[in-house]
C-alpha atoms as a PDB file:
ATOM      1  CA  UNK A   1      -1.461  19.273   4.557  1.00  0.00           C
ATOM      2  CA  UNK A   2      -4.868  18.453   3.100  1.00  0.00           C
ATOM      3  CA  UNK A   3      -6.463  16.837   5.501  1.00  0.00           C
ATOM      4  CA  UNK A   4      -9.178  19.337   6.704  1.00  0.00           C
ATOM      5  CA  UNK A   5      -9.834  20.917   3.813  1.00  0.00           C
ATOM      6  CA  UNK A   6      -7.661  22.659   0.811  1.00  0.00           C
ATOM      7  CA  UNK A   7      -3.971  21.744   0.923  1.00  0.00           C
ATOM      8  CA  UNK A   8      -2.024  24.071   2.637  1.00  0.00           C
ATOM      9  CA  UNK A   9       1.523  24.933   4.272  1.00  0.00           C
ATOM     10  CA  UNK A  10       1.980  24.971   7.789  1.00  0.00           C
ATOM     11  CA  UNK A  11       4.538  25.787  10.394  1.00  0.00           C
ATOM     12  CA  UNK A  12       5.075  24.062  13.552  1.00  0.00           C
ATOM     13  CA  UNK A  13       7.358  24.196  16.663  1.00  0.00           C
ATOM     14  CA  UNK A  14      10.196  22.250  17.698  1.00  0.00           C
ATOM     15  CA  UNK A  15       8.555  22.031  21.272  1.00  0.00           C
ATOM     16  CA  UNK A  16       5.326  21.046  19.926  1.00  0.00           C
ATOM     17  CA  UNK A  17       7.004  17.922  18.081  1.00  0.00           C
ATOM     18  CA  UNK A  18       8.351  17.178  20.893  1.00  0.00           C
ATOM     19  CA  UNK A  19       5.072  17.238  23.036  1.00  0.00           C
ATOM     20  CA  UNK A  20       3.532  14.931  20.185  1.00  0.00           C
ATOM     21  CA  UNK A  21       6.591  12.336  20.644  1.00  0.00           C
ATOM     22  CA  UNK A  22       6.148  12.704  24.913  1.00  0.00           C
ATOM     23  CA  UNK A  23       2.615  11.532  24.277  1.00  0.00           C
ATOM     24  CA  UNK A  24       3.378   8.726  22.030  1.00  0.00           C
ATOM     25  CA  UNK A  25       6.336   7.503  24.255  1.00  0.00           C
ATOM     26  CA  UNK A  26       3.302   7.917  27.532  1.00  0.00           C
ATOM     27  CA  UNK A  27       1.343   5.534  25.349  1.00  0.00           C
ATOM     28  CA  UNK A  28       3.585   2.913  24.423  1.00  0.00           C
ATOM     29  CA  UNK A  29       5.987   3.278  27.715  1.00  0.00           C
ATOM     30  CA  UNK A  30       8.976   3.431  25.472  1.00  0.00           C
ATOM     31  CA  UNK A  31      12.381   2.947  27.181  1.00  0.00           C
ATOM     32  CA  UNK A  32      15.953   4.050  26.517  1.00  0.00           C
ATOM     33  CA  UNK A  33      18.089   2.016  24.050  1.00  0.00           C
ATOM     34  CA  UNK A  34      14.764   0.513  22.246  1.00  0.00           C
ATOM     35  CA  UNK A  35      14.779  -0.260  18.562  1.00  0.00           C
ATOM     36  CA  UNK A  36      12.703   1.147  16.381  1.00  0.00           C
ATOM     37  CA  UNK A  37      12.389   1.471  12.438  1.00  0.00           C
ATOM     38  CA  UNK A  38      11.915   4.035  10.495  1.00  0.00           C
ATOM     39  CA  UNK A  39      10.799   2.825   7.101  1.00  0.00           C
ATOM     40  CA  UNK A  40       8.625   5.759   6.146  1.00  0.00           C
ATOM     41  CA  UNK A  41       9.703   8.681   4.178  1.00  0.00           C
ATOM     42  CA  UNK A  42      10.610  11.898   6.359  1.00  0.00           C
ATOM     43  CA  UNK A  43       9.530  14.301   3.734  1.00  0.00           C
ATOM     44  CA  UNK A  44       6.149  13.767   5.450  1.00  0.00           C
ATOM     45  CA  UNK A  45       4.825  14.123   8.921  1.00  0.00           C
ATOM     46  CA  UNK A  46       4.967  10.466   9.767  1.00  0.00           C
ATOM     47  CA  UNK A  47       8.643   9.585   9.242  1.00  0.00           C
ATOM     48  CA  UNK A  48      10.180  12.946  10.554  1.00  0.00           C
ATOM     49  CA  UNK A  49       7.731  12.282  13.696  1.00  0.00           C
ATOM     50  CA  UNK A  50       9.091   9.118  13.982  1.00  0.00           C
ATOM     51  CA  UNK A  51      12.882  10.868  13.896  1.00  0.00           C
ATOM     52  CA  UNK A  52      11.973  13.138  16.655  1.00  0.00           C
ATOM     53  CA  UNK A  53      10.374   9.990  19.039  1.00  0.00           C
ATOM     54  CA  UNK A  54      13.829   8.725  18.885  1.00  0.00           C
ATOM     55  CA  UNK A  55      15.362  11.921  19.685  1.00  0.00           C
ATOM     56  CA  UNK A  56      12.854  12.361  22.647  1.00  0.00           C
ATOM     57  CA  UNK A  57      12.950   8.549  23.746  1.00  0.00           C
ATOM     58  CA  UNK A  58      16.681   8.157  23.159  1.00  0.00           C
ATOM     59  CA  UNK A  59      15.548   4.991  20.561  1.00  0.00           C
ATOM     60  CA  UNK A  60      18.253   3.215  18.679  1.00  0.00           C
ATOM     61  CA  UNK A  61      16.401   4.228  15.259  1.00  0.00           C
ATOM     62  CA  UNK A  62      16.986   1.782  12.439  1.00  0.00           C
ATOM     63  CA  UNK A  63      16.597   2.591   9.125  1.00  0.00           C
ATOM     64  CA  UNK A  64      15.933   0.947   5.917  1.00  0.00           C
ATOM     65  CA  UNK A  65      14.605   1.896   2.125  1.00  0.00           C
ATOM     66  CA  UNK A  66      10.654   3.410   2.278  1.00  0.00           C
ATOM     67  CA  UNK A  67       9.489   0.697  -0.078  1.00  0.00           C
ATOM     68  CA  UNK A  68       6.438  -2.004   0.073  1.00  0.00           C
ATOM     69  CA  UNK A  69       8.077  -4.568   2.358  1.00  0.00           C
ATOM     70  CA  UNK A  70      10.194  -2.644   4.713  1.00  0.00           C
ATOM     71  CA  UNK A  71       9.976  -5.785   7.164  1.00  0.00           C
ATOM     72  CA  UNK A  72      12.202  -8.162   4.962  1.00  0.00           C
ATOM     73  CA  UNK A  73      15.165  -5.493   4.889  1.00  0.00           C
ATOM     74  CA  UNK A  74      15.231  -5.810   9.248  1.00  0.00           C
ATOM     75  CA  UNK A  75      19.215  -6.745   9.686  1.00  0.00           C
ATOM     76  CA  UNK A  76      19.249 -10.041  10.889  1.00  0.00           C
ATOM     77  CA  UNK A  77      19.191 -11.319  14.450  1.00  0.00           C
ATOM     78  CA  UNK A  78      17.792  -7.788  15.002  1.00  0.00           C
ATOM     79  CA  UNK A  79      14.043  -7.106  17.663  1.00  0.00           C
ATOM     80  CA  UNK A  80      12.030  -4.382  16.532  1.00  0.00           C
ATOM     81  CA  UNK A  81      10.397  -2.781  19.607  1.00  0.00           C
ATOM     82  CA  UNK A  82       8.197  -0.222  18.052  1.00  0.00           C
ATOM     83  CA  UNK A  83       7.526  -0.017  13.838  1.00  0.00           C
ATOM     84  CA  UNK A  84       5.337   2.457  11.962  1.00  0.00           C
ATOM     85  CA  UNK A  85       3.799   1.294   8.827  1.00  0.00           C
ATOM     86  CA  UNK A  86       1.215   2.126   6.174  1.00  0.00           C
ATOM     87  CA  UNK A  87      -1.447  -0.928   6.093  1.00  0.00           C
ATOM     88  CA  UNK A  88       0.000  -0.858   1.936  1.00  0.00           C
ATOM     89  CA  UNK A  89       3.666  -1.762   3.597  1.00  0.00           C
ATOM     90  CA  UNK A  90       2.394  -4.609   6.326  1.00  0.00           C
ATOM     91  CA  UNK A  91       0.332  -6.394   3.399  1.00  0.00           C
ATOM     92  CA  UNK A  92       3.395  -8.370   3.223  1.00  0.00           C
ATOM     93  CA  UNK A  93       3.117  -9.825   6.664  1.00  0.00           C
ATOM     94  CA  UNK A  94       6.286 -11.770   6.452  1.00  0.00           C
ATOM     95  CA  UNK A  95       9.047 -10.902   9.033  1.00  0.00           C
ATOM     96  CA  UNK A  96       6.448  -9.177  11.403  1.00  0.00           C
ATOM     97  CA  UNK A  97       7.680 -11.728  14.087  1.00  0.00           C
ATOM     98  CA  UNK A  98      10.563  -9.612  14.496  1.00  0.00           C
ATOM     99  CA  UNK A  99       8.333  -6.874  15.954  1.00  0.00           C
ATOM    100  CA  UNK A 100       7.119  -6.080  18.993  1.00  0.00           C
ATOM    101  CA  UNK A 101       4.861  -3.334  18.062  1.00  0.00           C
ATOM    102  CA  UNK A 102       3.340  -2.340  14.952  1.00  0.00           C
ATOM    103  CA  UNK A 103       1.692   1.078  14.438  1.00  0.00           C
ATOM    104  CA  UNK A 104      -0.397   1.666  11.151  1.00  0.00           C
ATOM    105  CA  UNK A 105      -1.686   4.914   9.926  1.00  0.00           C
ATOM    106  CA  UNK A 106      -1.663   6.747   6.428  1.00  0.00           C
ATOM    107  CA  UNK A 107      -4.824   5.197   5.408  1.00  0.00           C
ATOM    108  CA  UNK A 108      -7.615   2.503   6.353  1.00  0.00           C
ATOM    109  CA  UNK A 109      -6.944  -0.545   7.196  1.00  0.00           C
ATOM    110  CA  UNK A 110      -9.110  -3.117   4.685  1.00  0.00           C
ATOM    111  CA  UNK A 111     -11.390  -6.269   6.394  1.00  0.00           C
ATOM    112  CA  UNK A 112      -8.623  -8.229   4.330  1.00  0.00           C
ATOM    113  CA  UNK A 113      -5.541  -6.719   6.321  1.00  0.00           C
ATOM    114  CA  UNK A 114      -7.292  -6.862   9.404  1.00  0.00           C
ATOM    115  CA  UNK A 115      -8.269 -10.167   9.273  1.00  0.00           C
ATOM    116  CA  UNK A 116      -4.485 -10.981   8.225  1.00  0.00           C
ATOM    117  CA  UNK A 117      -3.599  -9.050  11.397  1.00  0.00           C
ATOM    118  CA  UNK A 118      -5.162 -11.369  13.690  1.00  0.00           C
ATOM    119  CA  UNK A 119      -3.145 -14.390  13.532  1.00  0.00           C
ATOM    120  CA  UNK A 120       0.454 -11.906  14.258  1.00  0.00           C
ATOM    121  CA  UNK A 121       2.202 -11.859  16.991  1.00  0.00           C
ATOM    122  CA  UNK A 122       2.939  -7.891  17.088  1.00  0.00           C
ATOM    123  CA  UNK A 123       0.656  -6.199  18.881  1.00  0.00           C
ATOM    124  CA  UNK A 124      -1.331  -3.677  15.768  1.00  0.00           C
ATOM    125  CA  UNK A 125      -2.647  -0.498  16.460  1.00  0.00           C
ATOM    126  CA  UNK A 126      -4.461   1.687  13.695  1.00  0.00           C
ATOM    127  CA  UNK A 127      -3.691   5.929  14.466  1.00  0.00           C
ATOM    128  CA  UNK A 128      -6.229   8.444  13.881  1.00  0.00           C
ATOM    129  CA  UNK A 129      -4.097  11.997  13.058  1.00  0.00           C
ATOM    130  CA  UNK A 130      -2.689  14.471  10.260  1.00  0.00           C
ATOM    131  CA  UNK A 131      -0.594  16.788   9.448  1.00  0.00           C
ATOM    132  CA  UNK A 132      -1.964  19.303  11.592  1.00  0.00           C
ATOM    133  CA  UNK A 133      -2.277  17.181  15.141  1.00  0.00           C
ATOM    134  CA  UNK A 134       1.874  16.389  14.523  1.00  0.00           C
ATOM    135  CA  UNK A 135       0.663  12.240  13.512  1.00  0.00           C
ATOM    136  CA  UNK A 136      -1.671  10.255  15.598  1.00  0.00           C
ATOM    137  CA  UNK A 137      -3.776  11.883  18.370  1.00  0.00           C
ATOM    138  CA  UNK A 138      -5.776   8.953  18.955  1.00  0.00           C
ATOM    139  CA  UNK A 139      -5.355   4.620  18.720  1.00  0.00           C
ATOM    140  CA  UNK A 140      -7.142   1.693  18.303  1.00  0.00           C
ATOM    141  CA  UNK A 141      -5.917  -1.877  18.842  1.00  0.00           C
ATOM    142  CA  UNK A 142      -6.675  -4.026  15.318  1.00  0.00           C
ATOM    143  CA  UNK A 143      -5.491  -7.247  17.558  1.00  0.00           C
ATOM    144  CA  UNK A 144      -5.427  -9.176  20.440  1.00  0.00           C
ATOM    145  CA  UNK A 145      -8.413  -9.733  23.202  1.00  0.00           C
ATOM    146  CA  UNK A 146      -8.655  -6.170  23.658  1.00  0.00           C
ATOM    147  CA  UNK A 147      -9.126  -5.191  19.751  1.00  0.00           C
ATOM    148  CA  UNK A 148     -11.776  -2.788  19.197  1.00  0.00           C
ATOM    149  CA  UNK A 149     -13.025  -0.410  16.730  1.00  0.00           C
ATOM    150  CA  UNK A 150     -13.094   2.492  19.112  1.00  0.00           C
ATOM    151  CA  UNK A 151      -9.996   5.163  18.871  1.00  0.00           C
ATOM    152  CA  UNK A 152      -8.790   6.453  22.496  1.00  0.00           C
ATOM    153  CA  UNK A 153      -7.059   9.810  22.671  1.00  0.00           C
ATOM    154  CA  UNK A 154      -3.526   9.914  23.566  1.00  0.00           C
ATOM    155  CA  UNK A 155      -2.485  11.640  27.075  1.00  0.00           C
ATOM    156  CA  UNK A 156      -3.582  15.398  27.118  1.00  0.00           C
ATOM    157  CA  UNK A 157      -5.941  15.205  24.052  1.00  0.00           C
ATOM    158  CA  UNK A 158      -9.452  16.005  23.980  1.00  0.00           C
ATOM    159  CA  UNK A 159     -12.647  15.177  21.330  1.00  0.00           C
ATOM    160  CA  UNK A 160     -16.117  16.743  21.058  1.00  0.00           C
ATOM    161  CA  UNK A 161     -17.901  17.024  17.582  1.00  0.00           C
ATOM    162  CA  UNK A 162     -19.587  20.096  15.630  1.00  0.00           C
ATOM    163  CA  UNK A 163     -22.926  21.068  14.159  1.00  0.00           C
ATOM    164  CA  UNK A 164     -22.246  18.785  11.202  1.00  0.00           C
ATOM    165  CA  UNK A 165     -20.922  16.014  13.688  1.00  0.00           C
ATOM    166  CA  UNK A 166     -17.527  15.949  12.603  1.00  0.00           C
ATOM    167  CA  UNK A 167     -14.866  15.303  15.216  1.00  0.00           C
ATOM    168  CA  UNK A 168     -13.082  18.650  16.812  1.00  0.00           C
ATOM    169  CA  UNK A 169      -9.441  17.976  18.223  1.00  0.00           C
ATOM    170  CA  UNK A 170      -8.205  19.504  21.325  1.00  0.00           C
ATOM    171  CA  UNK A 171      -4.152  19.136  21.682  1.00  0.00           C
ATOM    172  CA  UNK A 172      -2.773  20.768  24.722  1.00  0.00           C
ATOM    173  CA  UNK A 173       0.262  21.542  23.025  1.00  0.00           C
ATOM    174  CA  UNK A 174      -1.319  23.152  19.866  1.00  0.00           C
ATOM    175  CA  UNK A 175      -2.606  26.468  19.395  1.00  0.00           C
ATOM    176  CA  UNK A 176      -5.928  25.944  18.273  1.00  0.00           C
ATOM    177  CA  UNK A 177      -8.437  23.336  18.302  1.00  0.00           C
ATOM    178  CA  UNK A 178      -8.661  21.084  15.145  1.00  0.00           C
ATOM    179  CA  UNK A 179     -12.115  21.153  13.098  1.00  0.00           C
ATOM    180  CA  UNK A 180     -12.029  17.922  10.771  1.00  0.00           C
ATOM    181  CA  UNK A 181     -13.996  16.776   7.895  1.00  0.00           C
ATOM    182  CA  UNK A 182     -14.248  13.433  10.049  1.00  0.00           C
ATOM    183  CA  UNK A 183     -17.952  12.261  10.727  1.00  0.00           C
ATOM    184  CA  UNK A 184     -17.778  10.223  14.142  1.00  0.00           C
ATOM    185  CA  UNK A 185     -19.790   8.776  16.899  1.00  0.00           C
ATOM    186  CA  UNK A 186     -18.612  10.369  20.075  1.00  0.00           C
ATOM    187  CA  UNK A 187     -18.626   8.174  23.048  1.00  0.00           C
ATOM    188  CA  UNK A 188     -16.859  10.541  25.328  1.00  0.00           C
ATOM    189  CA  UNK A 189     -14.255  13.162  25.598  1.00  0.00           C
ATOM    190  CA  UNK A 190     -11.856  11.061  25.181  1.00  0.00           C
ATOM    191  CA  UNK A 191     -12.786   8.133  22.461  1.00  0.00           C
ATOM    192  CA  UNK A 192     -15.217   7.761  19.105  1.00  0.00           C
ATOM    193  CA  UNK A 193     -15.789   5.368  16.235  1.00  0.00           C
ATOM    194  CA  UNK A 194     -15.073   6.918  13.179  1.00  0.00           C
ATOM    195  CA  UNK A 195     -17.722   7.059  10.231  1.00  0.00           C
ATOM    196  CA  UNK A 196     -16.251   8.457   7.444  1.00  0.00           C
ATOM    197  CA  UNK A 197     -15.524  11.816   5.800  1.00  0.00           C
ATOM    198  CA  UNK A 198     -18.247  14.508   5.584  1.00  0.00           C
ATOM    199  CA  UNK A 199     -17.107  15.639   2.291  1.00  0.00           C
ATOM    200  CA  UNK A 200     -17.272  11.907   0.546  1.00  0.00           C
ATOM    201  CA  UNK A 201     -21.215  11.293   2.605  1.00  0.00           C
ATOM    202  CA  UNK A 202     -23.660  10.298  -0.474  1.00  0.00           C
ATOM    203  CA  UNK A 203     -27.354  11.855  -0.230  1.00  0.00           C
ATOM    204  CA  UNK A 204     -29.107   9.023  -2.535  1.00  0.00           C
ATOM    205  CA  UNK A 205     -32.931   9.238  -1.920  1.00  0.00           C
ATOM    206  CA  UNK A 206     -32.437  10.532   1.368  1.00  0.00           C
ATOM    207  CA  UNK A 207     -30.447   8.369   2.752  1.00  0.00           C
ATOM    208  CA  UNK A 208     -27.064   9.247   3.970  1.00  0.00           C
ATOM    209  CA  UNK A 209     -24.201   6.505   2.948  1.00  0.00           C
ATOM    210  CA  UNK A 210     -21.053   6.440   4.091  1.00  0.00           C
ATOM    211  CA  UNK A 211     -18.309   5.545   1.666  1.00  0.00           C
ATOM    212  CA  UNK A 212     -15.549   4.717   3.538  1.00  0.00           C
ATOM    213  CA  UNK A 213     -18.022   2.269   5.524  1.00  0.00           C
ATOM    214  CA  UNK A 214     -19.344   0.919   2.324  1.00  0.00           C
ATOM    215  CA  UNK A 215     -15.740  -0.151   0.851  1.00  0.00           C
ATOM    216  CA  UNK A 216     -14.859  -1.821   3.973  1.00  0.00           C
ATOM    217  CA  UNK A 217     -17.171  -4.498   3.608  1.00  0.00           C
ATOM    218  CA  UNK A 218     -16.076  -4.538  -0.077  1.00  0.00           C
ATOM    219  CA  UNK A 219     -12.924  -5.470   0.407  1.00  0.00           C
ATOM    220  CA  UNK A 220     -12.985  -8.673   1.392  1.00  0.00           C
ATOM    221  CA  UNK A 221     -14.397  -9.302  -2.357  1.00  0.00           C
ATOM    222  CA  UNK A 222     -11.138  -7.581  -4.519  1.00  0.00           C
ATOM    223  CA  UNK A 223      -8.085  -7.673  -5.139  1.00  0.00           C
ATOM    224  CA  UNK A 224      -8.209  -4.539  -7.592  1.00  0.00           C
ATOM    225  CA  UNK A 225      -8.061  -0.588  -6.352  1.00  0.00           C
ATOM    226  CA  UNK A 226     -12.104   1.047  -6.019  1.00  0.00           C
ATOM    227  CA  UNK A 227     -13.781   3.634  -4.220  1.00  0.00           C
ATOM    228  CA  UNK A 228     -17.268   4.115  -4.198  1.00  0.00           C
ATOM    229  CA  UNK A 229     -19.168   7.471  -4.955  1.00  0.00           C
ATOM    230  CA  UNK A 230     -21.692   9.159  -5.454  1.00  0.00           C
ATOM    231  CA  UNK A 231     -22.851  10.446  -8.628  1.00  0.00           C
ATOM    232  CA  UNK A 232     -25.585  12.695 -10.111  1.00  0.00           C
ATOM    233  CA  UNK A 233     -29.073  11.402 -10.941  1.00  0.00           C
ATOM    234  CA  UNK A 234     -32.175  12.952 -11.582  1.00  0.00           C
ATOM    235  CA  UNK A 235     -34.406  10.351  -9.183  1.00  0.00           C
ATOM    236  CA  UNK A 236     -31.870  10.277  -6.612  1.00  0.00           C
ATOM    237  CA  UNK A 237     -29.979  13.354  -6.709  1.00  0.00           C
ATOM    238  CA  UNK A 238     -27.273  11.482  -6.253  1.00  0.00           C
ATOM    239  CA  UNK A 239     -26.542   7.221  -6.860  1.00  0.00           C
ATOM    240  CA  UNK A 240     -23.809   5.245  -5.405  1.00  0.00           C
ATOM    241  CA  UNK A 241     -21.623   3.769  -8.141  1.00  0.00           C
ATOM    242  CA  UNK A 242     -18.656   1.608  -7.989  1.00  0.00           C
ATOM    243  CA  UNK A 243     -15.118   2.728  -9.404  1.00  0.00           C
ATOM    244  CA  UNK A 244     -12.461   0.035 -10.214  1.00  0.00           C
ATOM    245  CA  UNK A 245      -9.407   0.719 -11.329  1.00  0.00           C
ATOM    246  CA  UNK A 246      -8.755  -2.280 -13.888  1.00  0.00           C
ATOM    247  CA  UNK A 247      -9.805  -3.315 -17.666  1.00  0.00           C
ATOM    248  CA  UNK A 248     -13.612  -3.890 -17.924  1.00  0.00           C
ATOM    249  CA  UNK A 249     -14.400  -7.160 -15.716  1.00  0.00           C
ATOM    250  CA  UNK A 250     -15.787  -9.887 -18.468  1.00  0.00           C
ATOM    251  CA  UNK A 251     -19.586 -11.046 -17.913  1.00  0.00           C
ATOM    252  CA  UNK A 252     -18.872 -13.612 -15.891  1.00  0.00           C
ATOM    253  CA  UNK A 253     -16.251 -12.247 -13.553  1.00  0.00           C
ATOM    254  CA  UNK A 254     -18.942  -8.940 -13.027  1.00  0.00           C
ATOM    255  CA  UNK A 255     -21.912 -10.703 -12.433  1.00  0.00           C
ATOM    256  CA  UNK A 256     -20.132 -12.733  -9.829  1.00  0.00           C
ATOM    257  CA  UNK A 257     -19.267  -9.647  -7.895  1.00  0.00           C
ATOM    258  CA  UNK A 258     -22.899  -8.184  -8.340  1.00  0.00           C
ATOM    259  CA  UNK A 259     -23.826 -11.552  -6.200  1.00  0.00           C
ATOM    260  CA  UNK A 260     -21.046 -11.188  -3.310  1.00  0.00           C
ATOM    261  CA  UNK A 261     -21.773  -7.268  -3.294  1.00  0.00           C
ATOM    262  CA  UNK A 262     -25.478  -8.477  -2.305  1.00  0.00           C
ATOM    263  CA  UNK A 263     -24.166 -10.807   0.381  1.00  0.00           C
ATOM    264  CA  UNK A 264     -21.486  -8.619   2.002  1.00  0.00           C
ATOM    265  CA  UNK A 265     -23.559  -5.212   1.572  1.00  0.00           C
ATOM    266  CA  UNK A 266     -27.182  -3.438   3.249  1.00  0.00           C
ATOM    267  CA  UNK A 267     -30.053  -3.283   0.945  1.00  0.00           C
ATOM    268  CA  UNK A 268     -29.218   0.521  -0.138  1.00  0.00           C
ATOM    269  CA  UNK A 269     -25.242   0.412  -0.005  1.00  0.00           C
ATOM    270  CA  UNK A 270     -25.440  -1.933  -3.110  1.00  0.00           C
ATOM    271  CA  UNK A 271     -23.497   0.085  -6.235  1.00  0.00           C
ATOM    272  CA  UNK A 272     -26.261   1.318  -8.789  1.00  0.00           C
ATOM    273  CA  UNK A 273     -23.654   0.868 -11.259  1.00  0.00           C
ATOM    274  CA  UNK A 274     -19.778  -0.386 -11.882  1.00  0.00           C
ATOM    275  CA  UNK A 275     -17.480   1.736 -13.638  1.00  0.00           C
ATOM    276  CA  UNK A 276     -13.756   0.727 -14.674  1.00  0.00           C
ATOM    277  CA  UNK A 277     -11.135   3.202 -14.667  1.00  0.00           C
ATOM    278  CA  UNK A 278      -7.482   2.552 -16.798  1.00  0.00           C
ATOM    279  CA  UNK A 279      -5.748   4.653 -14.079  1.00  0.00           C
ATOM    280  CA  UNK A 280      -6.845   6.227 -10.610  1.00  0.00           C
ATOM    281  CA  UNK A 281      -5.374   9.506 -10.110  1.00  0.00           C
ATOM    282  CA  UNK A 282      -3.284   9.896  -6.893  1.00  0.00           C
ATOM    283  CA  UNK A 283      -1.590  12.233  -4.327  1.00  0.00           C
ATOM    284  CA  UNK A 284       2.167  11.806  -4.033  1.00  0.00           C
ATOM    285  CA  UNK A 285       1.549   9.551  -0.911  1.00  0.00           C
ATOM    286  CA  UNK A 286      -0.427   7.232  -3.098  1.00  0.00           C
ATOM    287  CA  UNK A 287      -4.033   8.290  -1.999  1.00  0.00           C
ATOM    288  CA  UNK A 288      -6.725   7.872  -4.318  1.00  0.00           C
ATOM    289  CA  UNK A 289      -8.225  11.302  -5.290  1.00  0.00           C
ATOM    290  CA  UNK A 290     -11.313  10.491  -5.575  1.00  0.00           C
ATOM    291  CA  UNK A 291     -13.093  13.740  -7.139  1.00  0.00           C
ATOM    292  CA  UNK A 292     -10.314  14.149  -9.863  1.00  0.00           C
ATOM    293  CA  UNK A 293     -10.558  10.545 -10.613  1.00  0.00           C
ATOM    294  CA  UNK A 294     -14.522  10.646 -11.346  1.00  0.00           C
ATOM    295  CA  UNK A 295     -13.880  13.941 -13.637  1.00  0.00           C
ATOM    296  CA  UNK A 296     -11.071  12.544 -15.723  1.00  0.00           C
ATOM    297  CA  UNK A 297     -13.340   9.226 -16.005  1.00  0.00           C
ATOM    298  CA  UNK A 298     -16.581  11.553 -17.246  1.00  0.00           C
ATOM    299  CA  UNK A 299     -14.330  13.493 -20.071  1.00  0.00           C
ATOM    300  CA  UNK A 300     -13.236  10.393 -21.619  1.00  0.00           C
ATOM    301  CA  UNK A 301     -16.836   9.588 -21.924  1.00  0.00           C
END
């Protein structure tokens, strides 16, 4: 797991799996005999989670191939009750009729996506977790009358932030309480709004920017891969810039997004300069790293 901080191995127990999957099934009030898919790979937490829910919930588990459309390989005639995807693998939207519920996690879900989202008839929820809270501690709903951008904690769990105002994770069934990386807005004990990650903030001027935030609003305007970040400068101390992972954009296409970036983004969230990357480097669950991405880019230079 890498999620708070340096990768690292860690050991769980059976009982505490099953704890996580209790809370889930709480959640969603799953019932005996219910489908659901499993369509994620179970050498990580999310798809061997999803094994033990079925175990717990006595779920008729269907499974297909882990691949970018896991929706089109649903057997025919066959009603998915409960299906967790990455937002990468519900991009396709096609087939989504044929679910009841749709959980997302893995990574953000883009203004794009979400928009997208809106006009299914599955009811989407986003999960906030990691490796170390056993998957999602916490849900939103991306859909419906009652979407919002506020995460509520499952049954049992518990929020508060620290000094840095990152979210802290208190799981009943764990051993310890979780410190993240995760800048929030606490509303209570029991929900937040999340910000972004402490360790991506940008200091330019003085004024804190929030990546994450930042490409949100962004992605309405691309189709290609990018991350923003900051970078050093000797007025600043640090200036946002703009990574895309494509050939250089001609003059035309780049001064086009310059204009849109103005519309969609706040006076000082507005890239102080676009850089195009060949190749983005990645984790094995196709995350951008964003650091080892930005150093490989400066030593071709």
């Amino acid at each position: 797991s890498g999620s708070t901080g340096t990768p690292k191995i860690i050991t769980v127990e059976k009982n505490q799996m099953l704890q996580s999957a209790k809370a889930t099934a709480q959640f969603f009030g799953f019932k005996e005999g219910q489908n659901a898919l499993l369509c994620l790979p179970i050498t990580y937490i999310a798809g061997k989670m999803m094994v033990v829910r079925a175990l717990f919930s006595k779920l008729n588990l269907i499974c297909v191939e882990p691949d970018e459309a896991p929706l089109k390989k649903i057997p025919e005639n066959t009603f998915i009750d409960f299906a967790p995807l990455t937002p990468m693998q519900l991009n396709d939207t096609a087939n989504s009729s044929s679910v009841k519920t749709i959980l997302l996690g893995g990574s953000a879900v883009s203004s794009k996506l979400e928009t997208a989202i809106q006009e299914l008839k599955s009811q989407v929820y986003h999960g906030y977790g990691m490796t170390e809270t056993l998957s999602h501690v916490a849900l939103r709903k991306v859909n419906g009358e009652d979407k919002s951008e506020i995460y509520q904690a499952l049954p049992g769990v518990k929020f508060s932030t620290d000094e840095r105002g990152c979210l802290v994770i208190s799981v009943p069934y764990l051993n310890e309480r979780i410190i993240t990386n995760d800048m929030i807005t606490l509303l209570n004990n029991h929900s937040f709004i999340w910000k972004g990650r402490a360790d991506n903030i940008i200091n330019s001027g003085g004024v804190k920017l929030f990546p994450e935030s930042i490409e949100l609003k962004i992605s309405v305007l691309l189709e290609e891969p990018f991350f923003v970040a900051g970078m050093p400068d000797n007025l600043l101390g640090e200036k946002l810039c703009m990574f895309i992972e494509a050939q250089k954009f001609d003059t035309e296409k780049l001064e086009l997004l310059r204009d849109n970036l103005k519309k969609v983004l706040d006076k000082y969230e507005i890239p102080k300069e676009i850089l195009f990357v060949k190749k983005f480097q990645r984790t094995l669950s196709d995350k951008i790293q964003r650091q080892s991405t930005i150093l490989t880019f400066l030593n071709t230079l």
